[in-house]
C-alpha atoms as a PDB file:
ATOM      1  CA  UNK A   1       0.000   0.000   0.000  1.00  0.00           C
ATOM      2  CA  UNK A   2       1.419   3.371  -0.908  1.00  0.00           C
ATOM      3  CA  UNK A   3       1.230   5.589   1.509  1.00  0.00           C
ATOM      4  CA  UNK A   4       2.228   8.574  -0.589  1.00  0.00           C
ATOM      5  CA  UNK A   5      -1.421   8.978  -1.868  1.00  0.00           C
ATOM      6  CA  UNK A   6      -2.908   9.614   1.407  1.00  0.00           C
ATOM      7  CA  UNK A   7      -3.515  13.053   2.217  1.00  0.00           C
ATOM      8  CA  UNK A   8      -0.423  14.540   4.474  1.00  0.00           C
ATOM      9  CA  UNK A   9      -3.230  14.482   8.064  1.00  0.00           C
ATOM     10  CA  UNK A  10      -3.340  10.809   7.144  1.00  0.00           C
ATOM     11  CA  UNK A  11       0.074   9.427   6.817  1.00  0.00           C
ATOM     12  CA  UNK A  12       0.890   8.837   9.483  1.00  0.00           C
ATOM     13  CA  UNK A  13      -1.992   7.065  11.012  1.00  0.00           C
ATOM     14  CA  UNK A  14      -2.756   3.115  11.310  1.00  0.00           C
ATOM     15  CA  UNK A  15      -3.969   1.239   8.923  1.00  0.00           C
ATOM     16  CA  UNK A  16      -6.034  -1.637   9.193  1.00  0.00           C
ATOM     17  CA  UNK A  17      -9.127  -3.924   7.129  1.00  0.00           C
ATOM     18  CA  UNK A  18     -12.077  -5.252   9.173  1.00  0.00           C
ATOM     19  CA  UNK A  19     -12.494  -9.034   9.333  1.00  0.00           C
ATOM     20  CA  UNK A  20     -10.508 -11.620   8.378  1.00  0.00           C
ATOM     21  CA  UNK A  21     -10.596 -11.995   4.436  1.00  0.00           C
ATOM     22  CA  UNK A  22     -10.347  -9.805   1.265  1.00  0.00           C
ATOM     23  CA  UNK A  23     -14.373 -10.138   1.050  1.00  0.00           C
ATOM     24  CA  UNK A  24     -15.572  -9.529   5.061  1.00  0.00           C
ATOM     25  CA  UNK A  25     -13.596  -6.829   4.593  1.00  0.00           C
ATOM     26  CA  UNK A  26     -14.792  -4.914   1.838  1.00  0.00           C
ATOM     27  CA  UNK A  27     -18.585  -5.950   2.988  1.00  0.00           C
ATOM     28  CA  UNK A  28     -17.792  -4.313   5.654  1.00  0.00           C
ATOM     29  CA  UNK A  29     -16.721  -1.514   4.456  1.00  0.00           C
ATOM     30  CA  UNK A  30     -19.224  -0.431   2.603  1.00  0.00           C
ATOM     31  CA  UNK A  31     -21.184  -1.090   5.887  1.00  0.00           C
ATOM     32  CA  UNK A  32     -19.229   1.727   7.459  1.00  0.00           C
ATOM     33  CA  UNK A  33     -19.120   4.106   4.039  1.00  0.00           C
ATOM     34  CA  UNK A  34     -22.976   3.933   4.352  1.00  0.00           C
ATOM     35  CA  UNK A  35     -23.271   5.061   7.777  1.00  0.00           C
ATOM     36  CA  UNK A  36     -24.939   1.765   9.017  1.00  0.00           C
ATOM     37  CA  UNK A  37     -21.689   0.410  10.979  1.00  0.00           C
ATOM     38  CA  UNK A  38     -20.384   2.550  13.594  1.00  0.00           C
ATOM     39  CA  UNK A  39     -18.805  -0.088  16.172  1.00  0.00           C
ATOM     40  CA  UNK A  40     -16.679  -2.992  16.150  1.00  0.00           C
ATOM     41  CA  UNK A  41     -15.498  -5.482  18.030  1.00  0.00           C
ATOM     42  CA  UNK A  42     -12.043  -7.598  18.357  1.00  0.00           C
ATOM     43  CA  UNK A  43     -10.979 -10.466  21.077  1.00  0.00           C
ATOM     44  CA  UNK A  44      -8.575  -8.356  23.461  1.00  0.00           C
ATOM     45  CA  UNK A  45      -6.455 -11.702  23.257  1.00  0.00           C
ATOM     46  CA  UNK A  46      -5.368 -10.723  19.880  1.00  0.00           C
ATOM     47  CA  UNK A  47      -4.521  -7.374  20.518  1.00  0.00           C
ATOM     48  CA  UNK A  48      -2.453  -8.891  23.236  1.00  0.00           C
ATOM     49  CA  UNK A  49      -1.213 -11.077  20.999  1.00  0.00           C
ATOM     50  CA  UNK A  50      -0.142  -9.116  17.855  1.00  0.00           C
ATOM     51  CA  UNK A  51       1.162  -6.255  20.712  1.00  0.00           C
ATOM     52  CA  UNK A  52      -1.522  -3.822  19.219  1.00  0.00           C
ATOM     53  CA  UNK A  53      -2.471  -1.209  21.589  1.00  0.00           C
ATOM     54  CA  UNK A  54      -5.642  -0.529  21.788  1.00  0.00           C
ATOM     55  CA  UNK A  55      -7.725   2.705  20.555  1.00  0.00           C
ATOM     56  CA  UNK A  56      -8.019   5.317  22.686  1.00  0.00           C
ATOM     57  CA  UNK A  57     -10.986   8.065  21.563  1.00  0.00           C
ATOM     58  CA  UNK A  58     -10.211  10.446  19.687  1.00  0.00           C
ATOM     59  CA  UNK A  59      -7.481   8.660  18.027  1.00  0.00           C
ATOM     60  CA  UNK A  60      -8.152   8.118  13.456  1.00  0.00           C
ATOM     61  CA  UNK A  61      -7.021   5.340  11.608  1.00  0.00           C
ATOM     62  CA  UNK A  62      -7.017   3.976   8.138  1.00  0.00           C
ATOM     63  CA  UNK A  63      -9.528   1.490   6.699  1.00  0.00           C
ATOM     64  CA  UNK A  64      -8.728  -0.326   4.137  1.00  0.00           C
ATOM     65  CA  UNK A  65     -10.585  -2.373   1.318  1.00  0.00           C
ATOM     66  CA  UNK A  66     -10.025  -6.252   1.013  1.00  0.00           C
ATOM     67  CA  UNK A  67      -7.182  -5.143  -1.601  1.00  0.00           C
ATOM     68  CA  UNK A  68      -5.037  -3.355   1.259  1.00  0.00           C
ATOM     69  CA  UNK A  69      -6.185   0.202  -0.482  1.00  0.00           C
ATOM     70  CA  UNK A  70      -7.008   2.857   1.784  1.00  0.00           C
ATOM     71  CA  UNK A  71     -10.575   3.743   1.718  1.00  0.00           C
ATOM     72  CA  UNK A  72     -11.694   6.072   4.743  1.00  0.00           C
ATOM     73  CA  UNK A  73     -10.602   7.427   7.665  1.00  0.00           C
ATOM     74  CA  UNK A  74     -12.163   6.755  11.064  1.00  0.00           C
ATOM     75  CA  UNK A  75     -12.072   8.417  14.498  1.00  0.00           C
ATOM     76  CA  UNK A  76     -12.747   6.489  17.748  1.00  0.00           C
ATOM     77  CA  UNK A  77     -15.567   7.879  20.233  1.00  0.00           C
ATOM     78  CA  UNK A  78     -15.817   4.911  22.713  1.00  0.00           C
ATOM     79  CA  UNK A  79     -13.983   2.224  23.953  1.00  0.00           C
ATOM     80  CA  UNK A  80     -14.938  -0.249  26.389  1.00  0.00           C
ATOM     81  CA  UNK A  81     -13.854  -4.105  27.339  1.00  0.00           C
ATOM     82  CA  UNK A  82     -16.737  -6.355  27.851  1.00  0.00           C
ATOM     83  CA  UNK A  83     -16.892  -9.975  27.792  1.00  0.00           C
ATOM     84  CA  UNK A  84     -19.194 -11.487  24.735  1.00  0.00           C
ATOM     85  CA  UNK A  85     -21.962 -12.107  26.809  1.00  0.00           C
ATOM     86  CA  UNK A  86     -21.919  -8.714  28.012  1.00  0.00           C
ATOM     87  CA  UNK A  87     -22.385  -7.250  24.492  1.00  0.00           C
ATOM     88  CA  UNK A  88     -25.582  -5.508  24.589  1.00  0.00           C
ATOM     89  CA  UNK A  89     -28.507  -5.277  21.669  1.00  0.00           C
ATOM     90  CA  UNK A  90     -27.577  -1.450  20.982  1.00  0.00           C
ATOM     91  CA  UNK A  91     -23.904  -2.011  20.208  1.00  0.00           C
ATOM     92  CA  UNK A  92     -25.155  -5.285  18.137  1.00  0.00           C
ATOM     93  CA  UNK A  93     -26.989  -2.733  16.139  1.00  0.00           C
ATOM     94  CA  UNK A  94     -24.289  -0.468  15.632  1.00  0.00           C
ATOM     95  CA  UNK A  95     -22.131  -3.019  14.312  1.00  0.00           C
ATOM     96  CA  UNK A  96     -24.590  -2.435  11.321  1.00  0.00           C
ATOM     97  CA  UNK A  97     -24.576  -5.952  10.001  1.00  0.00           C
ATOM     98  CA  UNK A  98     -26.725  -8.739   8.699  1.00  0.00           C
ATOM     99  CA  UNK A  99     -30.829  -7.532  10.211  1.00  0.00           C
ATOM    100  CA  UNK A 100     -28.505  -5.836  13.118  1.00  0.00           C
ATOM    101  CA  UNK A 101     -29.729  -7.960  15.640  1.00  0.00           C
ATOM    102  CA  UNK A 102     -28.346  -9.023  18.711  1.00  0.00           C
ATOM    103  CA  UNK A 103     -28.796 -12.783  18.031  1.00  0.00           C
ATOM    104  CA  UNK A 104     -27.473 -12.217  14.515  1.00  0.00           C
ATOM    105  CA  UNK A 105     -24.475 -10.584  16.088  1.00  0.00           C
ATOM    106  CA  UNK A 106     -23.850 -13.613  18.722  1.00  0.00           C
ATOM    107  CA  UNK A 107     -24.163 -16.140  16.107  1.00  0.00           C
ATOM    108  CA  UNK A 108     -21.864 -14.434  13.494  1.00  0.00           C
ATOM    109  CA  UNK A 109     -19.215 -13.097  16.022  1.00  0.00           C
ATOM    110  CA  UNK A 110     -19.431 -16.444  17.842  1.00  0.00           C
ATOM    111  CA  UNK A 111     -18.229 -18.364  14.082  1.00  0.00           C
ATOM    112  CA  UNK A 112     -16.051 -15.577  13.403  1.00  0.00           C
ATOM    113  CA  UNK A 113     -13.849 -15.813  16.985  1.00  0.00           C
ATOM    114  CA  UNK A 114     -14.227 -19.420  16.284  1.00  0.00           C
ATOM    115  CA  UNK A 115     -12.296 -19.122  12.836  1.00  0.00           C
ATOM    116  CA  UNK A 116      -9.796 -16.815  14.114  1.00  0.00           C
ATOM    117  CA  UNK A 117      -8.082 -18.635  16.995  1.00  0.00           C
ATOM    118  CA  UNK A 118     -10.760 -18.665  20.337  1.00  0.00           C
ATOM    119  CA  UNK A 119     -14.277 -18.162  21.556  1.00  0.00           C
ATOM    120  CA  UNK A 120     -15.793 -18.561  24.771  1.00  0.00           C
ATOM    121  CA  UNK A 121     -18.858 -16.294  26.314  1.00  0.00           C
ATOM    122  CA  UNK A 122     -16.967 -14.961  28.646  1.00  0.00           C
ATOM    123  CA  UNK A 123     -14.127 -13.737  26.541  1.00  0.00           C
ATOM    124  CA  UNK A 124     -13.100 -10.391  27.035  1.00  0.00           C
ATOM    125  CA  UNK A 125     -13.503  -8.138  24.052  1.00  0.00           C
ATOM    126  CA  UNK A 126     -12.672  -4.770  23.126  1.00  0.00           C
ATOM    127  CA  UNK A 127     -15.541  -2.874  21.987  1.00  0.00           C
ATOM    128  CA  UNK A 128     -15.244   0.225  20.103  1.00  0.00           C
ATOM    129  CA  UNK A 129     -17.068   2.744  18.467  1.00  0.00           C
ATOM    130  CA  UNK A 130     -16.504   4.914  15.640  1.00  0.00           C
ATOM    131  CA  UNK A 131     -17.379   7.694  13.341  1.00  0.00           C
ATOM    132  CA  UNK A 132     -16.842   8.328   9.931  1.00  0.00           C
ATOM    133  CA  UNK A 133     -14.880  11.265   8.935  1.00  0.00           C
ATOM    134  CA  UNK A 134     -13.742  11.192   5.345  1.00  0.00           C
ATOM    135  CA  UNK A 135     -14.293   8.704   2.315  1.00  0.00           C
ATOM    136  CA  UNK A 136     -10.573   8.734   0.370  1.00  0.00           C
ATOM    137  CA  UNK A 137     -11.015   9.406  -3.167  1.00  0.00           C
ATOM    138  CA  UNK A 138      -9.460   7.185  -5.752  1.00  0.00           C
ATOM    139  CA  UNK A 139      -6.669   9.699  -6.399  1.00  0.00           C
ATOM    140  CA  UNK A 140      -6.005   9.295  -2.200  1.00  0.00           C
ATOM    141  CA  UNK A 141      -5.905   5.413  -2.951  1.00  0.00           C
ATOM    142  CA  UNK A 142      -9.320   4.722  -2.183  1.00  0.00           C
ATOM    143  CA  UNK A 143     -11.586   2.068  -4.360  1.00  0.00           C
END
């Protein structure tokens, strides 16, 4: 990924792709470009584990499409550590996906920590939320 495209503001930031494959992660984008996902969600064992620090608010990063190209530019508002079956049906919605339900969100984030290493309910995760504060245009090395 070239960073040289990005804006000068946005150089500097990190970069990162939601999920864990070229597809989930340009599905959900779009989820985020659309205004329908403004949280996510990641298994504080694998921030521990990759020796990622977590977001702080206030704090922008990168998204990326499932091609590694930058696509927006997101600011945290909210982070908070709850274990799974502490997730509540409000943040479920804000995750934006599938009918945004909280026993759509359980099933899909159960598979999906399943897939990527570990699940249990009473994992702890760290759950964040987001706003959206520019799309990148394809001359910023956006889709």
């Amino acid at each position: 990924m070239k960073a040289a495209g990005l804006h000068r503001e946005y150089r500097d930031l990190p970069r990162w792709s939601f999920g864990d494959s070229a597809a989930l992660a340009d599905e959900l984008l779009a989820l985020v470009m659309a205004g329908q996902k403004t949280a996510t969600c990641g298994a504080l064992w694998q921030y521990e584990a990759e020796g990622v620090a977590l977001p702080k608010p206030g704090e922008r990063s990168v998204v990326l499409d499932g091609s590694g190209r930058p696509a927006c530019v997101i600011e945290t508002t909210d982070i908070a550590i709850k274990r799974f079956d502490e997730v509540d049906a409000a943040f479920a919605h804000d995750e934006g996906e599938g009918d945004r339900s909280h026993e759509f969100w359980r099933r899909t984030h159960e598979r999906y920590f399943r897939r990527v290493g570990s699940f249990s309910t009473d994992m702890a995760l760290v759950c964040e939320r987001f706003r959206l504060i520019q799309i990148l245009t394809a001359e910023e090395g956006a889709l």
